[in-house]
N, C-alpha and C. Protein backbone atom coordinates (compact mmCIF):
# COMPACT_ATOMS: atom_id res chain seq x y z
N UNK A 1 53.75 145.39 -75.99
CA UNK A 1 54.36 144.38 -76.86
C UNK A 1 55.30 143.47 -76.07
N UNK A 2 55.84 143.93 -74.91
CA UNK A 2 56.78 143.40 -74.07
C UNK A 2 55.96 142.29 -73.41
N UNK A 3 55.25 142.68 -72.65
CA UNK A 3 54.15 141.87 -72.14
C UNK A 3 54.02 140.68 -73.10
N UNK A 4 53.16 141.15 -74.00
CA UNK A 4 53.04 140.08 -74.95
C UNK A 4 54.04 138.46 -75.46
N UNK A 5 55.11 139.36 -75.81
CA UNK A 5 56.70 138.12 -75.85
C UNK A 5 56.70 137.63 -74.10
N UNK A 6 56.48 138.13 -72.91
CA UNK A 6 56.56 137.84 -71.77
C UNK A 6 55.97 136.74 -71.40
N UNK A 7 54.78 136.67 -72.31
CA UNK A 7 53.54 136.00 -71.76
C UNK A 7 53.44 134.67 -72.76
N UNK A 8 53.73 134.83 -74.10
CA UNK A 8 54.43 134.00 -74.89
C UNK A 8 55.43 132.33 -74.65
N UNK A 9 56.50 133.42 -74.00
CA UNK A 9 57.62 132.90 -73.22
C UNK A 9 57.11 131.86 -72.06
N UNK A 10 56.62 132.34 -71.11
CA UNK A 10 55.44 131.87 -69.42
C UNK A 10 54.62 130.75 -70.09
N UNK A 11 53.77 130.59 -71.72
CA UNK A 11 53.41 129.60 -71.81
C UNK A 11 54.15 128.71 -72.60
N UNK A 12 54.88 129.22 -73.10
CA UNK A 12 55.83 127.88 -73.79
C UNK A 12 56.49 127.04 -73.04
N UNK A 13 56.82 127.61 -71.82
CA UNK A 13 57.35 127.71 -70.67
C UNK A 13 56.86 126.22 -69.74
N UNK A 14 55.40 126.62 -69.68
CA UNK A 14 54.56 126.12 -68.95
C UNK A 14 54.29 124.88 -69.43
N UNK A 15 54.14 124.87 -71.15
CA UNK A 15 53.70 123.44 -72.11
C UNK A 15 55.20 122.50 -71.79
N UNK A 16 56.01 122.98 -72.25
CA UNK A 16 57.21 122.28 -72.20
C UNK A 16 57.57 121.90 -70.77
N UNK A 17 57.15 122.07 -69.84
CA UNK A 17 57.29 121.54 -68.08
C UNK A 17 56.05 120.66 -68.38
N UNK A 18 54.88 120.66 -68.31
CA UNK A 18 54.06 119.74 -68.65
C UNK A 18 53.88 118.70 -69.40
N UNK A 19 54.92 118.91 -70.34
CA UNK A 19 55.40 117.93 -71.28
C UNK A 19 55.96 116.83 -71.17
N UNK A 20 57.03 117.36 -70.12
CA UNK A 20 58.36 116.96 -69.64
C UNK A 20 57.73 116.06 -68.40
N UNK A 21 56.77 115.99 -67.56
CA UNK A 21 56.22 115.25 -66.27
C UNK A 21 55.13 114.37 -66.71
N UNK A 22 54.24 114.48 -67.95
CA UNK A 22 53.28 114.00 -68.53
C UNK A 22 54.19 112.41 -68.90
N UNK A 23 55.44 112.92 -69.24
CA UNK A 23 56.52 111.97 -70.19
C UNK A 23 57.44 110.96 -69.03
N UNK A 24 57.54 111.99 -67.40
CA UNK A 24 57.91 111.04 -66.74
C UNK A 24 56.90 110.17 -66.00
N UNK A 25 55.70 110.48 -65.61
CA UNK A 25 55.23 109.65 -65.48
C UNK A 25 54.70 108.55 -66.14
N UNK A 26 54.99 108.55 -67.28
CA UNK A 26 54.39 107.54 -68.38
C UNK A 26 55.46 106.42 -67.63
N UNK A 27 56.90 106.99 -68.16
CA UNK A 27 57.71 106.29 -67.93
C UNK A 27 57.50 105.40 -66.39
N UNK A 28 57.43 105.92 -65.39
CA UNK A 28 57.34 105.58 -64.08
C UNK A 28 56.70 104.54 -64.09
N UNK A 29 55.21 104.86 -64.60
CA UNK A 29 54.01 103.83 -64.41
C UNK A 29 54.09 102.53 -65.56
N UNK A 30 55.16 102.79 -66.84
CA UNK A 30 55.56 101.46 -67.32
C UNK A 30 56.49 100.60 -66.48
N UNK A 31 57.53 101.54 -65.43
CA UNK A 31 58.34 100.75 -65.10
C UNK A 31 57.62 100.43 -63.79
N UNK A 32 56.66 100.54 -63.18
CA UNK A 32 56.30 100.13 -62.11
C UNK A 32 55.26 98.74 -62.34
N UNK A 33 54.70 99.09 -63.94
CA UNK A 33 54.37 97.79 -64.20
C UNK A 33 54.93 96.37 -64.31
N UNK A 34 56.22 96.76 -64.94
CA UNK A 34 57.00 95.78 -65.44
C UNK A 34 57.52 95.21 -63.69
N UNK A 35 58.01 96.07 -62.59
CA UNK A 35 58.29 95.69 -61.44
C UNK A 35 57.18 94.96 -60.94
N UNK A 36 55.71 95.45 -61.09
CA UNK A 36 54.79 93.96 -60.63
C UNK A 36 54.50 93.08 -61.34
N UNK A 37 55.10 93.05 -62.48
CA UNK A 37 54.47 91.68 -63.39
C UNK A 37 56.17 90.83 -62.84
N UNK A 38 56.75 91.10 -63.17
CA UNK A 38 57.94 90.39 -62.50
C UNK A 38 57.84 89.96 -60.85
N UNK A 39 57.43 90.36 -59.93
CA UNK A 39 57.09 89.74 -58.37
C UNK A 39 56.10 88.97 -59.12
N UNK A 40 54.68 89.45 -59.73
CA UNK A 40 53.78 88.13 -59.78
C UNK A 40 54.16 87.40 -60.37
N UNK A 41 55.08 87.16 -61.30
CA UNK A 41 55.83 85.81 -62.01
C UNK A 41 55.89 85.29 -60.96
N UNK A 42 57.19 85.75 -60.15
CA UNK A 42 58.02 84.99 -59.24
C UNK A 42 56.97 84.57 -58.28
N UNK A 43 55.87 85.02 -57.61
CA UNK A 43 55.45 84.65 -56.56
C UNK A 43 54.49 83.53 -56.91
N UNK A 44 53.95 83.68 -58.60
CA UNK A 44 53.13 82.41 -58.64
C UNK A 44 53.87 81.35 -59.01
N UNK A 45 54.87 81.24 -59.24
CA UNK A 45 55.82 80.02 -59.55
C UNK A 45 55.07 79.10 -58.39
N UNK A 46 54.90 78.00 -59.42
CA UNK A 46 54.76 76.48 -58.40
C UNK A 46 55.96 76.07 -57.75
N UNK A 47 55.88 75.79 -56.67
CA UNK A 47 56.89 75.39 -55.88
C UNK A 47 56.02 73.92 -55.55
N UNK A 48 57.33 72.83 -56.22
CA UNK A 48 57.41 71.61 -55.92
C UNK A 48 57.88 71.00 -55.01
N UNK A 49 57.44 69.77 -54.10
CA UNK A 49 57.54 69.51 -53.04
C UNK A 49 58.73 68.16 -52.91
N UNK A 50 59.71 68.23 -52.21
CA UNK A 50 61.12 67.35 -52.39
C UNK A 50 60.43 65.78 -52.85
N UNK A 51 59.03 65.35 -52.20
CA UNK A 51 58.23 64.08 -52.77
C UNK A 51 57.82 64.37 -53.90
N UNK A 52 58.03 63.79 -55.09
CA UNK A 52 57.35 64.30 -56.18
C UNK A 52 57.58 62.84 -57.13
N UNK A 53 56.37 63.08 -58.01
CA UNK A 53 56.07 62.31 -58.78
C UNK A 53 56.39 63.18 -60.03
N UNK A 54 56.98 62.58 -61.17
CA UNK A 54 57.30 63.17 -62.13
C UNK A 54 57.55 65.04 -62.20
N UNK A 55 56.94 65.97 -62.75
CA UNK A 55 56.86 66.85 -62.50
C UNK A 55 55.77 68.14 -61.91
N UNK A 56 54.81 66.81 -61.88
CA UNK A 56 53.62 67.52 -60.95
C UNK A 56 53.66 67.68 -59.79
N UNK A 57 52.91 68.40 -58.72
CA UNK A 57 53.07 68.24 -57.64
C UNK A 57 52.50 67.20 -56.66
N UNK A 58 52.89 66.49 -56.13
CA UNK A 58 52.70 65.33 -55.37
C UNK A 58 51.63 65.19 -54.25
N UNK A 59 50.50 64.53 -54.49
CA UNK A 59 49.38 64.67 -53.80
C UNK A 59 49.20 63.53 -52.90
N UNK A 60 49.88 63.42 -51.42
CA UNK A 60 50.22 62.92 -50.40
C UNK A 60 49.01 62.38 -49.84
N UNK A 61 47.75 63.04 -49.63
CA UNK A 61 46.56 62.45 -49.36
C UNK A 61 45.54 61.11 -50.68
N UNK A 62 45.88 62.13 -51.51
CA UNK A 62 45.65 60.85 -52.67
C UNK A 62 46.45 59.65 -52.76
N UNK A 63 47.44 59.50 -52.40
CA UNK A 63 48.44 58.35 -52.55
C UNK A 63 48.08 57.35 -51.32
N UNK A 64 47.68 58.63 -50.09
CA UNK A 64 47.51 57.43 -48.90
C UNK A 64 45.95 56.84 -48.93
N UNK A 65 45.39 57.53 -49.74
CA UNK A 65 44.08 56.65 -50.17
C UNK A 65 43.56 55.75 -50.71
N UNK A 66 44.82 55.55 -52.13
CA UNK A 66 45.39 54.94 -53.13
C UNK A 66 45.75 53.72 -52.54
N UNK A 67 46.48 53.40 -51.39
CA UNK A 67 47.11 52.79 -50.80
C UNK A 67 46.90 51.55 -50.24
N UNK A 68 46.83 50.35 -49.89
CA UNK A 68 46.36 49.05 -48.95
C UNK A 68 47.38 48.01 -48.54
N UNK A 69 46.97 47.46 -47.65
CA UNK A 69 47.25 46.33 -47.08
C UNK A 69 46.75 45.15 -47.51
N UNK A 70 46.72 44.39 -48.49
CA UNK A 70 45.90 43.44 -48.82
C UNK A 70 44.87 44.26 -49.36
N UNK A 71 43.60 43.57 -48.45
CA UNK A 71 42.28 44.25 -49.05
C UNK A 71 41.68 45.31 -48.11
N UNK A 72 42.45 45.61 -47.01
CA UNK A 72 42.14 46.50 -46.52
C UNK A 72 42.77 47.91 -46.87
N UNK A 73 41.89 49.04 -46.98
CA UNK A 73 42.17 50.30 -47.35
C UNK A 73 41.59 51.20 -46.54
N UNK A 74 42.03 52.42 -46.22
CA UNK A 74 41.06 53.64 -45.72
C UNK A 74 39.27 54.07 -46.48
N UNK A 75 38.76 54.04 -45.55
CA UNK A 75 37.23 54.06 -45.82
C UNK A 75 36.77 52.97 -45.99
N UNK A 76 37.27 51.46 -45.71
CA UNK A 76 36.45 50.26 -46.04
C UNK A 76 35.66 50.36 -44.91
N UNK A 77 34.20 49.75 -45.54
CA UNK A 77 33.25 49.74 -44.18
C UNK A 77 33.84 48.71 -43.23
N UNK A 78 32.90 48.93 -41.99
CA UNK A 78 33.13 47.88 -41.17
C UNK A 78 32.55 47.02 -41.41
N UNK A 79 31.85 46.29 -41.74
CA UNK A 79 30.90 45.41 -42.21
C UNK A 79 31.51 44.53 -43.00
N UNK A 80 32.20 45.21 -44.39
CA UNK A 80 32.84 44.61 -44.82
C UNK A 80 34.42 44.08 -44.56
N UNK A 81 34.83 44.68 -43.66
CA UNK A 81 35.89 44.10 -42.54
C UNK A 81 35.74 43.21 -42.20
N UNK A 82 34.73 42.82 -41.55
CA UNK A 82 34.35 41.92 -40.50
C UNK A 82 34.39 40.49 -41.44
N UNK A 83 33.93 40.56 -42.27
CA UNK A 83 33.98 39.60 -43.72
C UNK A 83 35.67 39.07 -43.88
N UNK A 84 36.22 39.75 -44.06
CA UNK A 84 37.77 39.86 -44.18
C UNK A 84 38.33 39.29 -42.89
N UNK A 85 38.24 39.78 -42.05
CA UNK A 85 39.16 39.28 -40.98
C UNK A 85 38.65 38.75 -39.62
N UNK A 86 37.03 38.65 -39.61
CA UNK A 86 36.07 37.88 -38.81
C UNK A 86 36.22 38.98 -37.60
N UNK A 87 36.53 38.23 -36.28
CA UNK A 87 35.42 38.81 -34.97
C UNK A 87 37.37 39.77 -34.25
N UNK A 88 37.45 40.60 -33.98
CA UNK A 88 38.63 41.03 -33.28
C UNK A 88 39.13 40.91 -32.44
N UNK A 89 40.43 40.87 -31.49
CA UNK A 89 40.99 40.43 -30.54
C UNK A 89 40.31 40.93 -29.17
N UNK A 90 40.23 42.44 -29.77
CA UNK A 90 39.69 43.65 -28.77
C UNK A 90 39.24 44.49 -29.69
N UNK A 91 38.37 45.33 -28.84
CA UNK A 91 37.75 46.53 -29.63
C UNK A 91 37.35 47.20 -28.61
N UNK A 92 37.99 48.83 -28.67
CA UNK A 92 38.29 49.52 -27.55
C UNK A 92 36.66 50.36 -27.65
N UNK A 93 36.09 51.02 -26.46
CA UNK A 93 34.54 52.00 -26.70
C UNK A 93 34.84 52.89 -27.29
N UNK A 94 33.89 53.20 -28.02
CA UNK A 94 34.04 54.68 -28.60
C UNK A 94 34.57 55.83 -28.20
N UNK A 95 35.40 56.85 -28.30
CA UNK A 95 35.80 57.86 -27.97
C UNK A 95 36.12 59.33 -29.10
N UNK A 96 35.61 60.14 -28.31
CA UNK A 96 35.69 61.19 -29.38
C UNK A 96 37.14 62.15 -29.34
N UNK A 97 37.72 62.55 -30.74
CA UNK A 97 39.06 62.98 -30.80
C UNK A 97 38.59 64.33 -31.16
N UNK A 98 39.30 65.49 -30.01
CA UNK A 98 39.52 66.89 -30.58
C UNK A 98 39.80 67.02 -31.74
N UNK A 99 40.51 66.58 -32.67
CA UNK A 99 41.24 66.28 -33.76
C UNK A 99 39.98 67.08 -35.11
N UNK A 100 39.77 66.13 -34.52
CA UNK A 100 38.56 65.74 -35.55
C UNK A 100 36.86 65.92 -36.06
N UNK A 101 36.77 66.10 -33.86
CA UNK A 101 35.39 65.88 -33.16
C UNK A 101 34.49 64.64 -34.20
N UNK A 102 35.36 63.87 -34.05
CA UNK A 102 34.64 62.37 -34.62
C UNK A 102 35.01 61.18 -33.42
N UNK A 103 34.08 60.17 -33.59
CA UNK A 103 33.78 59.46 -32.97
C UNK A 103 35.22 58.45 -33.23
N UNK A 104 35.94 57.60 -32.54
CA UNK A 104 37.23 56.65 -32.46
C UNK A 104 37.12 55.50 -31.83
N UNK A 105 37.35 54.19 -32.57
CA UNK A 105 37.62 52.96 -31.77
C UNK A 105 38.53 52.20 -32.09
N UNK A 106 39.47 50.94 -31.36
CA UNK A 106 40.54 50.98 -32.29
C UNK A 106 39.93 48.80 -32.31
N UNK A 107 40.01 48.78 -33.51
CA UNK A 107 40.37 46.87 -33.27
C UNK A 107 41.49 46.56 -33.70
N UNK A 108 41.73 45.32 -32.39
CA UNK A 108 42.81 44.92 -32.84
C UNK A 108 42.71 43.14 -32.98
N UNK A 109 43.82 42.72 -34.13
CA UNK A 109 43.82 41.31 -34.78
C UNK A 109 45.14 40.63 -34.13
N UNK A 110 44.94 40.04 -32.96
CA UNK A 110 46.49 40.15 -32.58
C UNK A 110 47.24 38.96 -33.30
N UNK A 111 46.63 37.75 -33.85
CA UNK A 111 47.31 36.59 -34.28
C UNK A 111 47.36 36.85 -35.52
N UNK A 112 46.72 37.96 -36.71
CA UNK A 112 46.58 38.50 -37.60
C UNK A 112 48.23 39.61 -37.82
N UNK A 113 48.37 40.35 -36.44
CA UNK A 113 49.63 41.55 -36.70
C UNK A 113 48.50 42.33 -36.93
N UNK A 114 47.44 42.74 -36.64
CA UNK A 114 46.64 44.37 -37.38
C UNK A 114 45.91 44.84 -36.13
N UNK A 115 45.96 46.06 -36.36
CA UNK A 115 45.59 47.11 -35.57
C UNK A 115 44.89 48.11 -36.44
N UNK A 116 43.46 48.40 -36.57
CA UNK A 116 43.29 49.44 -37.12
C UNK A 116 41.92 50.40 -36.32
N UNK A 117 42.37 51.69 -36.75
CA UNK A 117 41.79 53.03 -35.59
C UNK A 117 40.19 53.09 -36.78
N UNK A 118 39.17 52.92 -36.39
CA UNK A 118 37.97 52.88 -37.10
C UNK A 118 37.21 54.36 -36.46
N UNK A 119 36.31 55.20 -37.50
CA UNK A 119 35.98 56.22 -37.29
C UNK A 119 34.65 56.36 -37.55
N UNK A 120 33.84 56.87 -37.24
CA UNK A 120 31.67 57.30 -37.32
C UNK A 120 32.03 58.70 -38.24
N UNK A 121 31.59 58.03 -39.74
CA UNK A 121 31.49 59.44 -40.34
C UNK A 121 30.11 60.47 -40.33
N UNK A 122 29.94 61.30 -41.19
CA UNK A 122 28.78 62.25 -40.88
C UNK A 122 27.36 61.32 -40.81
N UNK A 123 27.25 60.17 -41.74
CA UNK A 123 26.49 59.65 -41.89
C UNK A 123 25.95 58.65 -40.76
N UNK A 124 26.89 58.42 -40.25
CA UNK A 124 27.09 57.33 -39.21
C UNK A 124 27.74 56.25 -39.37
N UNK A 125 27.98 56.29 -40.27
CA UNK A 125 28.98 54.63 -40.94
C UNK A 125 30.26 54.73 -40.56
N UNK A 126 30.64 53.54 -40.14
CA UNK A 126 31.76 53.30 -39.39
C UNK A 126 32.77 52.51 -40.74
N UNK A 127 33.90 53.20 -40.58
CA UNK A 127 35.12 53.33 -41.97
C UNK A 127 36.25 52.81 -41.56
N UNK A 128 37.24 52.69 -42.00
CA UNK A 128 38.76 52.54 -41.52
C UNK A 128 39.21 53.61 -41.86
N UNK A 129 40.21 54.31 -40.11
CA UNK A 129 40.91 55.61 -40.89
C UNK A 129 42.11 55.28 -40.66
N UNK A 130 42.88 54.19 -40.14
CA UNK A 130 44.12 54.27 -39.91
C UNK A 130 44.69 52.86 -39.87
N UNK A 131 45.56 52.28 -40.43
CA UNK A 131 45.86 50.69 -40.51
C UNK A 131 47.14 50.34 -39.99
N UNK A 132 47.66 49.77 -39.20
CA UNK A 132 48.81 49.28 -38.57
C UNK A 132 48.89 47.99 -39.00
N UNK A 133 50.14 47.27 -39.24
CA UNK A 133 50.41 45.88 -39.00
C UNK A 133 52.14 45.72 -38.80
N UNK A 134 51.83 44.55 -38.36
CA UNK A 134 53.24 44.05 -37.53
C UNK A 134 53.40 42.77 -37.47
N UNK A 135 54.38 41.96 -36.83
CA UNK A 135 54.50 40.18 -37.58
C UNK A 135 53.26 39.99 -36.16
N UNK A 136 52.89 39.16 -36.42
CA UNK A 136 52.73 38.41 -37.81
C UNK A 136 52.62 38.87 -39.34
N UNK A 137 51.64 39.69 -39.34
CA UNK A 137 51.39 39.89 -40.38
C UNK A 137 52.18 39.39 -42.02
N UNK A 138 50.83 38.53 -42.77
CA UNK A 138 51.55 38.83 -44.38
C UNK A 138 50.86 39.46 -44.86
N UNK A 139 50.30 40.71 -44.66
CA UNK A 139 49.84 42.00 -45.58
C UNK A 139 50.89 42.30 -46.15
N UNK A 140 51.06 42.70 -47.54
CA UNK A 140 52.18 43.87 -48.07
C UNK A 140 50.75 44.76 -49.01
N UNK A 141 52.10 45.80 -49.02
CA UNK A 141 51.21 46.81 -49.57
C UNK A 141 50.89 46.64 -51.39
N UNK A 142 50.83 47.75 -51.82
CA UNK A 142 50.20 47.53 -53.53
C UNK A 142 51.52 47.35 -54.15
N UNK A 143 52.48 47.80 -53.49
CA UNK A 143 53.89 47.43 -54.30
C UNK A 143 54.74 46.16 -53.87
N UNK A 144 54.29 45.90 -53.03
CA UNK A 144 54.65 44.32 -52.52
C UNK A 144 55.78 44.36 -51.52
N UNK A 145 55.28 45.60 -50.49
CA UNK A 145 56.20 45.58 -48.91
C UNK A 145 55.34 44.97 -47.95
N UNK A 146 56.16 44.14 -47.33
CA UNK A 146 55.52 44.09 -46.18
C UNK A 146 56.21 43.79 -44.94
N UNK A 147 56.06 42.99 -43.68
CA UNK A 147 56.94 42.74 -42.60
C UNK A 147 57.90 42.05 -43.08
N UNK A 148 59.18 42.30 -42.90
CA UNK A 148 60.21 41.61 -43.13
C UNK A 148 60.86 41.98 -44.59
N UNK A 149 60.32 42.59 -45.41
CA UNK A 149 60.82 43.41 -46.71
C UNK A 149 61.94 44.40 -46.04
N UNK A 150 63.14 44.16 -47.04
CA UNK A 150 64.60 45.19 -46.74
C UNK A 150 63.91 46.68 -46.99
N UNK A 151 64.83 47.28 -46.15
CA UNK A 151 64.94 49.13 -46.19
C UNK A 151 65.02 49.25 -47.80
N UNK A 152 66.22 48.93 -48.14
CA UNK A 152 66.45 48.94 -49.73
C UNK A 152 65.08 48.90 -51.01
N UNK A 153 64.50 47.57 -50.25
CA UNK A 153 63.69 47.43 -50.89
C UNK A 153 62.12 48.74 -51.22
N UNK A 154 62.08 49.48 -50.01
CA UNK A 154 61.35 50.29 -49.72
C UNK A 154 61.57 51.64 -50.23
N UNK A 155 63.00 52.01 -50.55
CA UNK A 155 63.47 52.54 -51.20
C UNK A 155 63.87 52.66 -52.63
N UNK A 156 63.67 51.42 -53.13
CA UNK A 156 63.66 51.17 -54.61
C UNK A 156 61.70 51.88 -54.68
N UNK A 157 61.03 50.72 -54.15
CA UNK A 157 59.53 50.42 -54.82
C UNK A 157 59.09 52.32 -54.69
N UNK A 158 59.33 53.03 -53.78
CA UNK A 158 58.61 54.36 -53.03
C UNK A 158 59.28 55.39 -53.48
N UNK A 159 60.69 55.41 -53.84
CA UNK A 159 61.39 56.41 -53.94
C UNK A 159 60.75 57.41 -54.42
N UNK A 160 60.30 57.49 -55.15
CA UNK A 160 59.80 59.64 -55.70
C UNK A 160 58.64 59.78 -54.70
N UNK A 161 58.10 58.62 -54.20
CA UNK A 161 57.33 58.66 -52.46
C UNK A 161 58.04 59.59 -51.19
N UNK A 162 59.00 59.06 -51.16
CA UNK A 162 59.20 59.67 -49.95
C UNK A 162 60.18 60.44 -49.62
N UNK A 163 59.62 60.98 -48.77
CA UNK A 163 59.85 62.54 -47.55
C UNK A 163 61.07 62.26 -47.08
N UNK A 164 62.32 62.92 -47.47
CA UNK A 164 63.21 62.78 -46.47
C UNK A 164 63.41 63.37 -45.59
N UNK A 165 62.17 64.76 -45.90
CA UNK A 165 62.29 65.49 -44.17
C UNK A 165 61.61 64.78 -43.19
N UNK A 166 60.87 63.67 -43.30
CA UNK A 166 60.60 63.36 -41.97
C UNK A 166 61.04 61.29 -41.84
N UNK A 167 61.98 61.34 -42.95
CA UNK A 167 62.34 59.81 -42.79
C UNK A 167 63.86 59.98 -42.12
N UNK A 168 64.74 58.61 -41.22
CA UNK A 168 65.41 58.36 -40.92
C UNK A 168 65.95 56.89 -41.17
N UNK A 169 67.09 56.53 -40.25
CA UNK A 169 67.07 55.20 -40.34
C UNK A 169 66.40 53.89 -39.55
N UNK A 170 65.47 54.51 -38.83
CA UNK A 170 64.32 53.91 -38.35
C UNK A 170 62.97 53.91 -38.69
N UNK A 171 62.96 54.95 -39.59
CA UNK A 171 61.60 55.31 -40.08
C UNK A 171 62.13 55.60 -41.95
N UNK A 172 61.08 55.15 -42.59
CA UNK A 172 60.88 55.65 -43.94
C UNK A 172 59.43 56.36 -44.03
N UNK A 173 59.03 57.48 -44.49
CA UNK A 173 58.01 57.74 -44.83
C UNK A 173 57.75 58.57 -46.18
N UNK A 174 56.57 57.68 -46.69
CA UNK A 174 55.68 58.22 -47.96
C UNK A 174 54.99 58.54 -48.03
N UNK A 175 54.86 60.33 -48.73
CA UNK A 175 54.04 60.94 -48.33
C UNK A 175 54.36 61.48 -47.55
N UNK A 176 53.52 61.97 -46.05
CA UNK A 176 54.16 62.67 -44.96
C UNK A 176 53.59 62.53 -43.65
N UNK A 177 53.62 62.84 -42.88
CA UNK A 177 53.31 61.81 -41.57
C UNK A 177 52.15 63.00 -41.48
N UNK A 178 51.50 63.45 -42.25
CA UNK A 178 50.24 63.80 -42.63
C UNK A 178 49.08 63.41 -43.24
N UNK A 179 50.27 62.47 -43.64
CA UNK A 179 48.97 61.48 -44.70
C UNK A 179 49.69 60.79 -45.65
N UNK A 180 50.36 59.21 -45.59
CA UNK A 180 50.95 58.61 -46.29
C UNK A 180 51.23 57.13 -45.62
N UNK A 181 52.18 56.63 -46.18
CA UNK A 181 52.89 55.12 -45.33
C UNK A 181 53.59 55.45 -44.90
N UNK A 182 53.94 54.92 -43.46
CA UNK A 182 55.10 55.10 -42.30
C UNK A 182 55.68 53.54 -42.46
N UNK A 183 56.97 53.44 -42.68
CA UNK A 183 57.19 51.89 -42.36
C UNK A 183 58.17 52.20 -41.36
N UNK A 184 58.33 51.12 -40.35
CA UNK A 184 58.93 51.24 -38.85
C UNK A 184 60.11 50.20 -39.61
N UNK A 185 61.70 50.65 -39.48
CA UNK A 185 62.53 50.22 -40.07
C UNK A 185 63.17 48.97 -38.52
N UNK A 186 63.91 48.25 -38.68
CA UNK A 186 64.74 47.58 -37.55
C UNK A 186 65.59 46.64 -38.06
N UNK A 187 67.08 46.66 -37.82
CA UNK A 187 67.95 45.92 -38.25
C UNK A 187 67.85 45.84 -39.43
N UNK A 188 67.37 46.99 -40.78
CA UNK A 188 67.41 46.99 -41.52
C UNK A 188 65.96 46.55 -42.68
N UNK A 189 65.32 46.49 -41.96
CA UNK A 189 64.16 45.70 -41.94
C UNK A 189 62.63 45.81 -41.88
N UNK A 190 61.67 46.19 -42.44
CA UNK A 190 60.58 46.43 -42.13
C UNK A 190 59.44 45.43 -41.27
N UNK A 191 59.59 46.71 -39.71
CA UNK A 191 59.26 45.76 -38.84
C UNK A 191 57.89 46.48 -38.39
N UNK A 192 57.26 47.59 -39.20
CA UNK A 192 56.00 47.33 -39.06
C UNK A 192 55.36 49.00 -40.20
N UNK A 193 53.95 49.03 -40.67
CA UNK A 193 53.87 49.31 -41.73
C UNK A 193 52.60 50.02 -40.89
N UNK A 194 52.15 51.40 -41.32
CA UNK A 194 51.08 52.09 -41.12
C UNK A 194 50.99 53.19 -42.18
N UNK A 195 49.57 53.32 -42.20
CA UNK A 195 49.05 53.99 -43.62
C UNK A 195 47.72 54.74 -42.61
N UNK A 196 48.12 56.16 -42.83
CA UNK A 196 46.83 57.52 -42.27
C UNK A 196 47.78 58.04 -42.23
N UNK A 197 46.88 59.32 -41.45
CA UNK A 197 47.92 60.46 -40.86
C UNK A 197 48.33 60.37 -39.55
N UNK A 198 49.78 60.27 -39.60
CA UNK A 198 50.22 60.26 -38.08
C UNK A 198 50.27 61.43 -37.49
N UNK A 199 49.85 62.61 -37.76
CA UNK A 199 49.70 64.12 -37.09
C UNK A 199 48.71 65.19 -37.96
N UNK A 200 48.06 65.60 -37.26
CA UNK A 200 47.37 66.74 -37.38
C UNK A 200 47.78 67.90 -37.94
């Protein structure tokens, strides 16, 4: 009979410890949930970029695509260049850029102010990838900068444009010298205007 109450005891014993770990791990594995749903909050948070357009995030390659000099823009054929601004000052041979492993030539408009870096896409068609101008030039851009337009002014028309990590008081840039407008500042002054990516 001793036995019996002994053995009684050993499993009540046994349920109630099983009880008791069944109950902490519940607990554990709610609170270990709640600890990863809280990191994945935090880690998917959008992080917005100091350039920003309203409250979306700011798409630096779209804007510099968006972008022109007159009627020249990135990807205009050459063909239709040639229409626009006739025969070029110079036009350097083809050369191919690690960059890219695409084909590079640059024309330049010298009584015009333009300089632009022309590229052989997959197809073979030759595009504009990169546009410079300088005085002469009266290109302004879609917001109406151009040579000789105030700093101020560049700063009113661009502002939620541009990067102040990579602008100074010689340089303004919109977008990012990845892919946007660079305007070359002097005596206050926009003394020359380029639209691509200035780095890789």
């Amino acid at each position: 009979m001793q036995k019996i109450v002994q053995l009684q005891l050993l499993s009540t014993f046994l349920l109630t410890a099983i009880c008791f770990m069944a109950c902490n791990t519940q607990t554990a594995n709610k609170e270990k949930k709640e600890i990863v749903k809280k990191a994945t909050n935090t880690t998917t948070k959008k992080t917005i970029p100091q350039n920003t357009v309203g409250e979306e995030e700011f798409d630096e390659f779209a804007f510099m695509q968006e972008e022109s000099l007159g009627d020249i823009h990135l990807g205009l054929a050459a063909a239709k260049l040639s229409q626009l601004l006739g025969t070029p000052t110079t036009k350097t041979k083809p050369v191919e850029w690690g960059a890219d492993a695409s084909y590079h030539h640059t024309l330049t408009y010298k009584k015009q102010g333009i300089e632009l870096d022309m590229v052989e896409e997959m197809d073979k068609s030759i595009v504009v990838n990169m546009i410079t101008i300088t005085a002469p030039s009266q290109l302004k851009t879609k917001r109406g900068i151009g040579i000789g337009s105030s700093s101020r002014a560049v700063h009113t028309v661009y502002k939620k444009e541009i990067s102040s990590d990579f602008s100074d008081e010689e340089t303004i840039v919109a977008g990012s010298i990845y892919g946007g407008v660079i305007f070359g500042i002097k005596n206050h002054q926009v003394s020359s205007i380029f639209i691509g990516a200035a780095a890789e």
